[in-house]
Protein backbone atom coordinates (compact mmCIF):
# COMPACT_ATOMS: atom_id res chain seq x y z
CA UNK A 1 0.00 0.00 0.00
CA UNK A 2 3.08 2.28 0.95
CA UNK A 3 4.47 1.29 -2.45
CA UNK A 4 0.79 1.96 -4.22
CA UNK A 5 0.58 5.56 -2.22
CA UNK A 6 4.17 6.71 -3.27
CA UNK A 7 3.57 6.15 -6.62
CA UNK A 8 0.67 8.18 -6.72
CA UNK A 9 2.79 11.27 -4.92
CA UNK A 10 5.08 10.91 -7.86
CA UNK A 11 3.24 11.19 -10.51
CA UNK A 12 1.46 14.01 -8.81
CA UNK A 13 4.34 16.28 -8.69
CA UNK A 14 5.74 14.45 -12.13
CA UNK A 15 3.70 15.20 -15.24
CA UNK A 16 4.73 11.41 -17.28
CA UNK A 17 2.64 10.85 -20.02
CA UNK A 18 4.72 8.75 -22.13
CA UNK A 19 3.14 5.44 -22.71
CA UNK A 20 6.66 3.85 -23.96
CA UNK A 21 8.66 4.63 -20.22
CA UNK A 22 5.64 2.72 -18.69
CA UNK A 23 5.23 0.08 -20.65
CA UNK A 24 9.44 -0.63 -20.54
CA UNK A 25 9.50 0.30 -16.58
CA UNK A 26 7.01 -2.27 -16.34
CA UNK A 27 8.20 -5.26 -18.72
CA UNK A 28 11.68 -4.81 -17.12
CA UNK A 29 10.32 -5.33 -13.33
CA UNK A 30 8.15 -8.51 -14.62
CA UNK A 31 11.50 -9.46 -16.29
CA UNK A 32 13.00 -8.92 -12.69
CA UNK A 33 10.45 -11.03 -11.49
CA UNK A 34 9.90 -13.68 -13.92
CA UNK A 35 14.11 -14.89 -14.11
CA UNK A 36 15.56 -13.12 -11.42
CA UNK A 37 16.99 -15.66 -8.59
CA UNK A 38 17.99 -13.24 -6.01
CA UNK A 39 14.93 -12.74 -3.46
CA UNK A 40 15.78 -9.37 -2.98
CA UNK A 41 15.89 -8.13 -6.36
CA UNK A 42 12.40 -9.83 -7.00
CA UNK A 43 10.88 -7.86 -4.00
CA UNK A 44 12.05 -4.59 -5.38
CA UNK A 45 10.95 -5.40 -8.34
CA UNK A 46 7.66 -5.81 -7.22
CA UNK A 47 7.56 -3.13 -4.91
CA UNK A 48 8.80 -1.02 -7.96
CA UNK A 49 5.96 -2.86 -10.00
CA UNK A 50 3.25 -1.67 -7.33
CA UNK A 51 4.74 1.91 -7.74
CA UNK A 52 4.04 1.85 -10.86
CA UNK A 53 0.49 0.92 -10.43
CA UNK A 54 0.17 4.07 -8.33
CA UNK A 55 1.09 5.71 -11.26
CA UNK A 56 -1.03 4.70 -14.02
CA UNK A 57 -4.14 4.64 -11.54
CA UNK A 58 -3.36 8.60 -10.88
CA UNK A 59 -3.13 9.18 -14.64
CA UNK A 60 -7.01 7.62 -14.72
CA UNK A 61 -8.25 10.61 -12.73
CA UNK A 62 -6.72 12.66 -15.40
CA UNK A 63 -8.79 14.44 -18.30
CA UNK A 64 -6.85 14.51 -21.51
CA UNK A 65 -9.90 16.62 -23.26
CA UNK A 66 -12.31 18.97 -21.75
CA UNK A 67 -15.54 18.88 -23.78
CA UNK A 68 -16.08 22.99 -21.89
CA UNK A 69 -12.89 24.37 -22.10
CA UNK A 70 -13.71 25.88 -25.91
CA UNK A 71 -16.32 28.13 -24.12
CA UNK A 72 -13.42 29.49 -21.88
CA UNK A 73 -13.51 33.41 -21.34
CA UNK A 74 -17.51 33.83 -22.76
CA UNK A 75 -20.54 34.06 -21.76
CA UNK A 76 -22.59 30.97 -21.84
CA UNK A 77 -25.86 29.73 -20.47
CA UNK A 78 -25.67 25.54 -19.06
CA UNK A 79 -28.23 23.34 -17.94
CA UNK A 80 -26.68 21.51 -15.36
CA UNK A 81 -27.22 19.30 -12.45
CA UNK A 82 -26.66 20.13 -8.85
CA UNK A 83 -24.22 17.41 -7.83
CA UNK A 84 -23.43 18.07 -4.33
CA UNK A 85 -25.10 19.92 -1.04
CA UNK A 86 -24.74 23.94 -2.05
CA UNK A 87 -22.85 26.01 0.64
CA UNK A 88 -24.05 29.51 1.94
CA UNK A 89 -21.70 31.68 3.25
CA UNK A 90 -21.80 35.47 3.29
CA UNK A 91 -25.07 36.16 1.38
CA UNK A 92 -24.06 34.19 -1.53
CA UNK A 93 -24.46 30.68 -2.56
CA UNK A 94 -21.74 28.34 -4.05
CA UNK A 95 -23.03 25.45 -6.31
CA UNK A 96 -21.08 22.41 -7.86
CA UNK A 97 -23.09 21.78 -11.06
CA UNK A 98 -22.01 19.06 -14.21
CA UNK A 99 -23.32 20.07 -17.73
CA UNK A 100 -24.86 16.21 -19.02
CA UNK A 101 -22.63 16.54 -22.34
CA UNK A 102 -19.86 16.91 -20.11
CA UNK A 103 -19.58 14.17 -17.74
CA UNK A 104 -16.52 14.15 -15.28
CA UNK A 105 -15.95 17.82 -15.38
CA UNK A 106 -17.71 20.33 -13.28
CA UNK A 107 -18.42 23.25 -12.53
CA UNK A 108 -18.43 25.57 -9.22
CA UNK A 109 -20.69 28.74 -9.54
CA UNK A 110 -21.03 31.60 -7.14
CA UNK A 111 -24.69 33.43 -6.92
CA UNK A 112 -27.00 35.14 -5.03
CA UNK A 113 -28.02 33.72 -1.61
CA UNK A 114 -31.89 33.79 -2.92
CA UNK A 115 -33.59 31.58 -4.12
CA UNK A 116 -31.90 28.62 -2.69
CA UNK A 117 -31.64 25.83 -4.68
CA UNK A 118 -30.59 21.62 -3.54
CA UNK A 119 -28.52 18.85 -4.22
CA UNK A 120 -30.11 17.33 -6.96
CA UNK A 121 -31.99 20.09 -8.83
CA UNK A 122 -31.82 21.03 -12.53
CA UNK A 123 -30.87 24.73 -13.00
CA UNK A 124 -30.08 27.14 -16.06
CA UNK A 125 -26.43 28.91 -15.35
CA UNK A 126 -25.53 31.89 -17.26
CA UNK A 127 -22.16 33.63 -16.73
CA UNK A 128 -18.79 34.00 -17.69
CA UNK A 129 -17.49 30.49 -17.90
CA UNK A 130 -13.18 30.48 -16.87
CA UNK A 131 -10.92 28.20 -15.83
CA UNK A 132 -9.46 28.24 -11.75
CA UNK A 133 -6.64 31.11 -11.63
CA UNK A 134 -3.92 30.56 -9.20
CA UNK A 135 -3.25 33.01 -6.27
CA UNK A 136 -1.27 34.17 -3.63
CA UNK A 137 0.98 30.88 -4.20
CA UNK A 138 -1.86 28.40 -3.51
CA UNK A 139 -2.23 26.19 -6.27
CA UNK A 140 -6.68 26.59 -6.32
CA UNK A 141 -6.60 24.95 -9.65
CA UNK A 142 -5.48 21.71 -8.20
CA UNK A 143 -7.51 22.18 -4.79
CA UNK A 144 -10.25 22.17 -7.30
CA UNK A 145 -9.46 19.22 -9.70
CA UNK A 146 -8.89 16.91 -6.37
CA UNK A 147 -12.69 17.24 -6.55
CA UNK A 148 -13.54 16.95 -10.27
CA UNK A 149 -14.07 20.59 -10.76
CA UNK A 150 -12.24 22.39 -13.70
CA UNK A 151 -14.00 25.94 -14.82
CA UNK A 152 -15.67 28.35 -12.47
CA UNK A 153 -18.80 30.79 -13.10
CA UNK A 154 -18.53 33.78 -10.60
CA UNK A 155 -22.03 36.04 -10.18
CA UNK A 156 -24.18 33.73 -12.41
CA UNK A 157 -27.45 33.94 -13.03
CA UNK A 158 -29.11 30.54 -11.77
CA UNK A 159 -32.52 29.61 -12.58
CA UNK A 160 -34.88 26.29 -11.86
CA UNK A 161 -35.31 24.29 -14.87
CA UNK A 162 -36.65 20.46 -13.06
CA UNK A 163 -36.73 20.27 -9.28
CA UNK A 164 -34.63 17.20 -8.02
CA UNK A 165 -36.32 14.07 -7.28
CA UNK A 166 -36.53 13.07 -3.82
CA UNK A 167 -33.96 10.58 -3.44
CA UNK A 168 -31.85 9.12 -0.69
CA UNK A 169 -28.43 12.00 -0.80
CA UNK A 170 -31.24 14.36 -1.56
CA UNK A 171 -33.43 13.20 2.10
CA UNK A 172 -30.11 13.55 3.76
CA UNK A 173 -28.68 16.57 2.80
CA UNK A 174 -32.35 18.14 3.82
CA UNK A 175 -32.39 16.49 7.23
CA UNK A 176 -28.63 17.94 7.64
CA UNK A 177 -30.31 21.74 6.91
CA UNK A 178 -33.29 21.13 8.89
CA UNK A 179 -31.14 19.95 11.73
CA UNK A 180 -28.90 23.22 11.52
CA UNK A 181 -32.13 25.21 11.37
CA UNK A 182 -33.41 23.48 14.63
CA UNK A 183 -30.30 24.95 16.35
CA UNK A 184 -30.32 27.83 15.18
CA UNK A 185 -34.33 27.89 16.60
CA UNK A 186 -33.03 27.30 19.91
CA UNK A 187 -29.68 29.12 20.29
CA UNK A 188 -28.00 32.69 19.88
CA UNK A 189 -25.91 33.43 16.76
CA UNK A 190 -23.02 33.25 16.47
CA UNK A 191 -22.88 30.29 19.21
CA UNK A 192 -25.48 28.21 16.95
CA UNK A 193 -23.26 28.72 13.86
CA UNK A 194 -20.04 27.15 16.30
CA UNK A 195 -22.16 24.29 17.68
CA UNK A 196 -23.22 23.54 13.55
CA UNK A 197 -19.95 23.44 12.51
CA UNK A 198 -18.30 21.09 15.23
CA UNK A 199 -21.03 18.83 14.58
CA UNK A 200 -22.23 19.17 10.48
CA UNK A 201 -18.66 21.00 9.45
CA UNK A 202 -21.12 23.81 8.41
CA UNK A 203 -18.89 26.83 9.41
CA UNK A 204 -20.08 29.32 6.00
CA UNK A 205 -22.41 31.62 8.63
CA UNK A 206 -19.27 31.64 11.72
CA UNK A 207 -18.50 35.36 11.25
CA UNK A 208 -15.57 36.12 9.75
CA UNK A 209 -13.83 37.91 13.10
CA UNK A 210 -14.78 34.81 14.78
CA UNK A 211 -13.21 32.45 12.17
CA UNK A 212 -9.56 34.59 12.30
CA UNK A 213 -9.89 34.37 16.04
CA UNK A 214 -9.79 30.96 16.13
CA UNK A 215 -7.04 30.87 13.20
CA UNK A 216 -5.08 33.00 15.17
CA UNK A 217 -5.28 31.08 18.56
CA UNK A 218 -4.53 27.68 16.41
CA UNK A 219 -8.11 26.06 17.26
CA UNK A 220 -9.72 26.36 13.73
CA UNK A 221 -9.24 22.50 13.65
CA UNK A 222 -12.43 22.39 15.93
CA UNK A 223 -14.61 23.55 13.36
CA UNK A 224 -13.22 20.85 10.62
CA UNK A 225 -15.11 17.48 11.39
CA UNK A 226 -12.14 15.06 12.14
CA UNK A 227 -11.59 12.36 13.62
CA UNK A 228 -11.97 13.71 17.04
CA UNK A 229 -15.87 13.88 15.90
CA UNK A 230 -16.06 9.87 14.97
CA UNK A 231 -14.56 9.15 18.26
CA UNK A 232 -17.21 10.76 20.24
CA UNK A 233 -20.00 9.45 17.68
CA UNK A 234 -18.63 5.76 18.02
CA UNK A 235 -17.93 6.38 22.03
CA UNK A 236 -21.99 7.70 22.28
CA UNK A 237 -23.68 4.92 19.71
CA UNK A 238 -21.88 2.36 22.00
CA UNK A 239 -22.50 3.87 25.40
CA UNK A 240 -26.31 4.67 24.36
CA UNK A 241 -27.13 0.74 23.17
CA UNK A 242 -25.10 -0.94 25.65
CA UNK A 243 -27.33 0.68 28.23
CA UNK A 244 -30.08 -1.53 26.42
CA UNK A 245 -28.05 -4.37 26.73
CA UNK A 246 -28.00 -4.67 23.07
CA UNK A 247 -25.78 -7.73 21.67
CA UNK A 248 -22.43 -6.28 20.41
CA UNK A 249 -23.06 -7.25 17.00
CA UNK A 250 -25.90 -5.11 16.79
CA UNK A 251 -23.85 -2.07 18.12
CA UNK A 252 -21.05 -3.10 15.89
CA UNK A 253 -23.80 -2.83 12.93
CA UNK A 254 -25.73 0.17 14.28
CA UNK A 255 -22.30 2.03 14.50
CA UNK A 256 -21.18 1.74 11.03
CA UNK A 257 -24.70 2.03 9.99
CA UNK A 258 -24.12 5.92 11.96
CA UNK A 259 -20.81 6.60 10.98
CA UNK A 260 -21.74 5.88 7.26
CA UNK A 261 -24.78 8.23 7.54
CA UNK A 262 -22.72 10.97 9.32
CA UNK A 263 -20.10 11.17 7.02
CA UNK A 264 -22.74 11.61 4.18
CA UNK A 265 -24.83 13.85 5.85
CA UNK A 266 -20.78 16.12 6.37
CA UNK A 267 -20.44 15.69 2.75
CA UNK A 268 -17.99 12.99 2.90
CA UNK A 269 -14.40 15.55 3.81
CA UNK A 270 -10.90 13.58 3.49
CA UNK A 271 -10.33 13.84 7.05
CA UNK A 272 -14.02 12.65 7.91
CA UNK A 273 -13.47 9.49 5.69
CA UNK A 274 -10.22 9.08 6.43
CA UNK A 275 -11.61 9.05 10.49
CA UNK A 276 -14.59 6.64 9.74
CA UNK A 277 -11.97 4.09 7.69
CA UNK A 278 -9.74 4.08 11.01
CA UNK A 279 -13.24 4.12 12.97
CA UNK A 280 -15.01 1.35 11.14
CA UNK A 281 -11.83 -0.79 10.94
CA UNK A 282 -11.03 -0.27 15.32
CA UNK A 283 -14.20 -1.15 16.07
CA UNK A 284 -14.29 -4.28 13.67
CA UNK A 285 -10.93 -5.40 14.85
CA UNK A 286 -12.25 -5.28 18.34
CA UNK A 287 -15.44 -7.50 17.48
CA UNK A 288 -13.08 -9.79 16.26
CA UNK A 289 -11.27 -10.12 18.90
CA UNK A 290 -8.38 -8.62 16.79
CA UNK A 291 -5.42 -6.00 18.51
CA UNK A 292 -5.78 -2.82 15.88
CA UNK A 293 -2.33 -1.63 14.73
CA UNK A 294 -2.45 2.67 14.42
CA UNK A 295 0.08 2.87 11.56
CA UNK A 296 -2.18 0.06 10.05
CA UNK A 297 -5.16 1.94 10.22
CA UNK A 298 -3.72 5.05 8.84
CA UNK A 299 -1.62 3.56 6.02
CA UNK A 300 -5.30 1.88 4.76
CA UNK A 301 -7.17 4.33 5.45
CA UNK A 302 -4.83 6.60 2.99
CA UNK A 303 -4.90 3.68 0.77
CA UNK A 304 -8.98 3.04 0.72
CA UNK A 305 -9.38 7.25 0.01
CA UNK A 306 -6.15 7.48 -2.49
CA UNK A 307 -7.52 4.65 -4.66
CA UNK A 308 -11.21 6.53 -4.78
CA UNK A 309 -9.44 9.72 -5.34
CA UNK A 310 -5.73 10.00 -5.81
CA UNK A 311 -5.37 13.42 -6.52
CA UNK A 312 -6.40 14.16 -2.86
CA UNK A 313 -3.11 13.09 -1.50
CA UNK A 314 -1.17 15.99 -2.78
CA UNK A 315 -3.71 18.44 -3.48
CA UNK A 316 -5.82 18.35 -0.26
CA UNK A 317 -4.54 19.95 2.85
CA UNK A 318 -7.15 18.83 5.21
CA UNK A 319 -6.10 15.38 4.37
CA UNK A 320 -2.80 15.71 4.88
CA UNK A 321 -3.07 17.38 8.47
CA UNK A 322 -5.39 14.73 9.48
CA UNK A 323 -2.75 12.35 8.69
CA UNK A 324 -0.14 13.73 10.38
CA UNK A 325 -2.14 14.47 13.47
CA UNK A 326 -3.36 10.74 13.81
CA UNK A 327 0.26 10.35 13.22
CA UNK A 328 1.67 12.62 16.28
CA UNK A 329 -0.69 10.83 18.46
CA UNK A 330 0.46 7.61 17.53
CA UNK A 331 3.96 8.61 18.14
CA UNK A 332 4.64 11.90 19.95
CA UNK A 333 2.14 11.08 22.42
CA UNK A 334 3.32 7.93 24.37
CA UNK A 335 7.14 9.86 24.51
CA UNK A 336 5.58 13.17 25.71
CA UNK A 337 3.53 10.79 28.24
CA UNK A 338 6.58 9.07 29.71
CA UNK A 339 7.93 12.41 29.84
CA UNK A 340 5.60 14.02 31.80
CA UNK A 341 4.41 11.28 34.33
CA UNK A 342 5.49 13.02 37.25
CA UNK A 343 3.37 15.67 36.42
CA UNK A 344 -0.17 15.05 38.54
CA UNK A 345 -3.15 14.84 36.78
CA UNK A 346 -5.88 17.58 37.07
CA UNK A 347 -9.24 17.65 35.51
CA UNK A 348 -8.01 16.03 32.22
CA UNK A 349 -6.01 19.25 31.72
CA UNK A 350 -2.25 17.17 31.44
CA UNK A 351 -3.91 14.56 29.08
CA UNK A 352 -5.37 17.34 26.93
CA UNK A 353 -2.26 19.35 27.13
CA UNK A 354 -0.45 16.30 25.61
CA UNK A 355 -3.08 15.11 22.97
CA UNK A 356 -2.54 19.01 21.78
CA UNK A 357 1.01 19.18 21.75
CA UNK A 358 1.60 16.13 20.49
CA UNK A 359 -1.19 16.98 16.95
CA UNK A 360 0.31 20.32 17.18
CA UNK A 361 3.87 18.97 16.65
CA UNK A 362 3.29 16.54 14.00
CA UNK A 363 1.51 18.82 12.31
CA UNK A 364 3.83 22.43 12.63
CA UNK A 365 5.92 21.74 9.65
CA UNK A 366 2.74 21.64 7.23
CA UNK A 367 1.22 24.47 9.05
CA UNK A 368 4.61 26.77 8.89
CA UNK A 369 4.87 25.83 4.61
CA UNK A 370 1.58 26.25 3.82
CA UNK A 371 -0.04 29.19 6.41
CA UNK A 372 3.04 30.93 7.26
CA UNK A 373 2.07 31.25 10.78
CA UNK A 374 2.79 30.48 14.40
CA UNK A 375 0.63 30.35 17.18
CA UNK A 376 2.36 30.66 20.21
CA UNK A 377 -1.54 30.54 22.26
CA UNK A 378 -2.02 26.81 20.37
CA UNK A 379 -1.38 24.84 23.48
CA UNK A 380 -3.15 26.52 26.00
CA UNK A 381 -6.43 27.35 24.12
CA UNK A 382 -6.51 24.14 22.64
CA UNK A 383 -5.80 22.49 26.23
CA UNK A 384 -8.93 24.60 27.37
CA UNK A 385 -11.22 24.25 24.96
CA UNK A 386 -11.07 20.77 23.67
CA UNK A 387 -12.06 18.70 26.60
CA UNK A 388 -15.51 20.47 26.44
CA UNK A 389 -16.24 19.51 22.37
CA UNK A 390 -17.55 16.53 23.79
CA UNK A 391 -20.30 18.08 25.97
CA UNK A 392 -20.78 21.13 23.49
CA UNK A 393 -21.37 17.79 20.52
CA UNK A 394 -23.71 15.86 22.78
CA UNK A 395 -26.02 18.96 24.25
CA UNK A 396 -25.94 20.16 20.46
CA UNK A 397 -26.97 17.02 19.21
CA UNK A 398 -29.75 16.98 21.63
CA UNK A 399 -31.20 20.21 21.33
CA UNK A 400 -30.94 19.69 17.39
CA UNK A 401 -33.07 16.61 17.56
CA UNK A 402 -35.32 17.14 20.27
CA UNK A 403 -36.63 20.41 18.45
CA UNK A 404 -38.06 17.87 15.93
CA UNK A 405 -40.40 17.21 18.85
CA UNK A 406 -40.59 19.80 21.49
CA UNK A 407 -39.39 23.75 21.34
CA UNK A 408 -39.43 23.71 25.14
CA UNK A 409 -37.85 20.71 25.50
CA UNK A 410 -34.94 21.79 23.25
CA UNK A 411 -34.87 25.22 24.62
CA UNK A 412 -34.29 23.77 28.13
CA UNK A 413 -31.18 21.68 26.33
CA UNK A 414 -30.13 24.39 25.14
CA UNK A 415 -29.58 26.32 28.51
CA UNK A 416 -26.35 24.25 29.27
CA UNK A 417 -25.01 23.80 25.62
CA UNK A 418 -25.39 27.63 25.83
CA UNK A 419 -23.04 27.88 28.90
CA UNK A 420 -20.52 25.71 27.39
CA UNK A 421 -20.19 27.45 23.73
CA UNK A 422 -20.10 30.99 25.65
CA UNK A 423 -17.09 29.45 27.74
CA UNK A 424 -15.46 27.97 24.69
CA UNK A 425 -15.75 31.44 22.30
CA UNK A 426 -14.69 33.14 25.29
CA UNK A 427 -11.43 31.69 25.88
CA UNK A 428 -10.84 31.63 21.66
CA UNK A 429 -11.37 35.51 21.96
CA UNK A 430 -9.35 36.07 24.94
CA UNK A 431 -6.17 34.90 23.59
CA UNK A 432 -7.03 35.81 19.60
CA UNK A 433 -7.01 39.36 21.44
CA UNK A 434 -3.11 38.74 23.36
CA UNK A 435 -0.61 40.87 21.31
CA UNK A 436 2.21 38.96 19.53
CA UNK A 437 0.17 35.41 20.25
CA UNK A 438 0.91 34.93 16.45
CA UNK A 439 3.66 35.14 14.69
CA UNK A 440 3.38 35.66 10.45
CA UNK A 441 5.87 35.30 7.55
């Protein structure tokens, strides 16, 4: 899988398109294989062999001919479809649409906020069609392509041409925006925009203060659904049905059955899939009576998303911080552990302390090439904030779902998840507000 993966990275940084080098890479490591008698040579042959496999499956996800790039730099009217849940942020509305005669390549377009349209729906897009433009050193034109989309539309007119039929991504991606309108019914903005975006990833209505505060004190990661969210999920499904005394096949069963309907409901994020693979697989091992391996996990976990979409590993930074935090706790954890032991344990605050450093070590190097900033707060708002997500996730989740059924009863859940989102904004201001807390380059 290592051998699959670092294929892949190579052909992502190294445009090869000759057919010939390939095909004589190839026949020369069969070769290796076929006649060679020294072990060792045959196992880097077929290491080399898998390599090359990562390679040719990348160059699969890779158009050769766009069927819309002739209508470049006009203005064209598409009927498209809506092919995943639209995103409202700001007073606008930001749809990913795919033109039938164009299968494969999509487009994202930028309107007004009103009227909203869904996942699913047929609409009429006119606009200035143009291909991604590069800026400020971030490569958006591969961001984009790690998800299939190739041209952009920016203030577009959209229109309804056929409303969606009600199918099954269609029902979910309603009950998701009913369920972030339910707490929004029952709690203040901007605390009901925080509590929707630990638990849905829906941060578009967070405020943008509140969004650099939390860059600034190192604790955006909170409002990314990782897998600090499938943990709590998995640790709640089990905790919930065991208090039925429910077999623990059926709570094996019932949990992937919730994990897979989460990370639909999230839109399916590399660090959300990447969390439910490692989830899915734990909790299997355990049934089985089977000791999980973390560096197991992780290396098929990357392998299970790479091979779905392989232009993710290079391209996607939320997947690679994910990684590397999983990573850090893995690793930097147990030594940081050791190393503090003397240190007495208070209210969870040493083991949080760790769990942050260690994530925020592993994953400093990334943050430093790619953000070009420090946060010297990290640790301690992190330490101070985190051991509450779990509380501010469950009283969220109730108040969300009992205002299906009761206003008053979610109102008086609300009370307490209330107290603990104050607490948690609180402390993000207080130390986004510290003067030299970060330090930019």
């Amino acid at each position: 899988m290592l051998c699959f993966i670092a294929g892949v990275g190579v052909r992502s940084f190294v445009p090869v398109d000759d057919f010939w080098i390939f095909l004589g890479f190839g026949l020369f490591a069969v070769s290796v294989i076929a006649f060679s008698g020294n072990p060792r040579a045959i196992v880097y042959a077929a290491f080399a062999l898998v390599s090359l496999c990562g390679v040719l499956w990348y160059g699969r996800f890779e158009p050769s001919y766009f069927v819309l790039e002739p209508l470049t730099g006009q203005r064209v009217e598409l009927e498209a479809n809506i092919v995943a849940d639209p995103e409202f942020k700001n007073g606008i509305q930001r749809l990913t649409v795919q033109v039938s005669e164009a299968p494969g390549e999509r487009v994202t377009v930028t309107a007004r906020r009103y009227p909203e349209f869904a996942y699913g729906d047929t609409v009429r897009v006119s606009g200035a069609l143009k291909k991604p433009e590069n800026f400020n050193g971030f490569d958006y034109a591969r961001y984009l392509a790690k998800d299939g989309i190739y041209f952009t539309m920016d203030f577009a007119q959209v229109a309804l041409a056929k409303e969606g039929e009600n199918g099954f991504m269609r029902r979910i991606f309603a009950l998701k925006k009913r369920f972030e309108e339910n707490v929004s019914a029952v709690l203040v903005f901007p605390h009901s925009a925080f509590v929707n975006g630990i638990l849905l990833g829906s941060d578009g209505e967070i405020p943008k203060e509140l969004k650099d505060a939390f860059i600034a004190t190192g604790t955006s990661h909170v409002l990314a659904l990782s897998g600090y969210n499938i943990t709590v999920i998995i640790m709640f499904v089990g905790l919930l049905l065991s208090s039925f005394f429910v077999s623990r096949h059926l709570i094996l069963y019932f949990s992937i059955a919730v994990i897979i309907a989460f990370v639909t409901m999230t839109g399916a994020s590399p660090s959300v899939v990447r969390a439910a693979v490692m989830g899915v697989a734990l909790i299997t091992a355990r049934q089985l009576g089977r000791q999980g391996s973390a560096l197991n996990m992780l290396v098929f976990a990357g392998f299970a998303m790479i091979l779905f979409n392989p232009k993710i590993l290079m391209f996607d930074i939320s997947f690679q911080l994910s990684f590397l935090a999983v990573l850090g706790l893995a690793y930097i954890f147990p030594y940081l552990q050791e190393k503090m032991k003397k240190v007495p344990e208070f209210l969870k605050l040493k083991e949080s302390f760790i769990t942050t450093m260690s994530a925020q070590i592993a994953v400093l190097p990334l943050v430093l090439y790619d953000f070009h900033r420090f946060s010297l707060a990290a640790p301690v708002a992190n330490m101070l904030i985190i051991p509450f997500i779990p509380f501010a996730m469950l009283f969220g989740f109730l108040a969300g779902v009992a205002e299906f059924a009761s206003h008053m009863l979610a109102s008086a859940l609300a009370y307490p998840l209330w107290a603990i989102v104050a607490y948690q904004l609180a402390v993000v201001k207080y130390f986004a507000a510290i003067p030299y807390s970060v330090f930019a380059f």
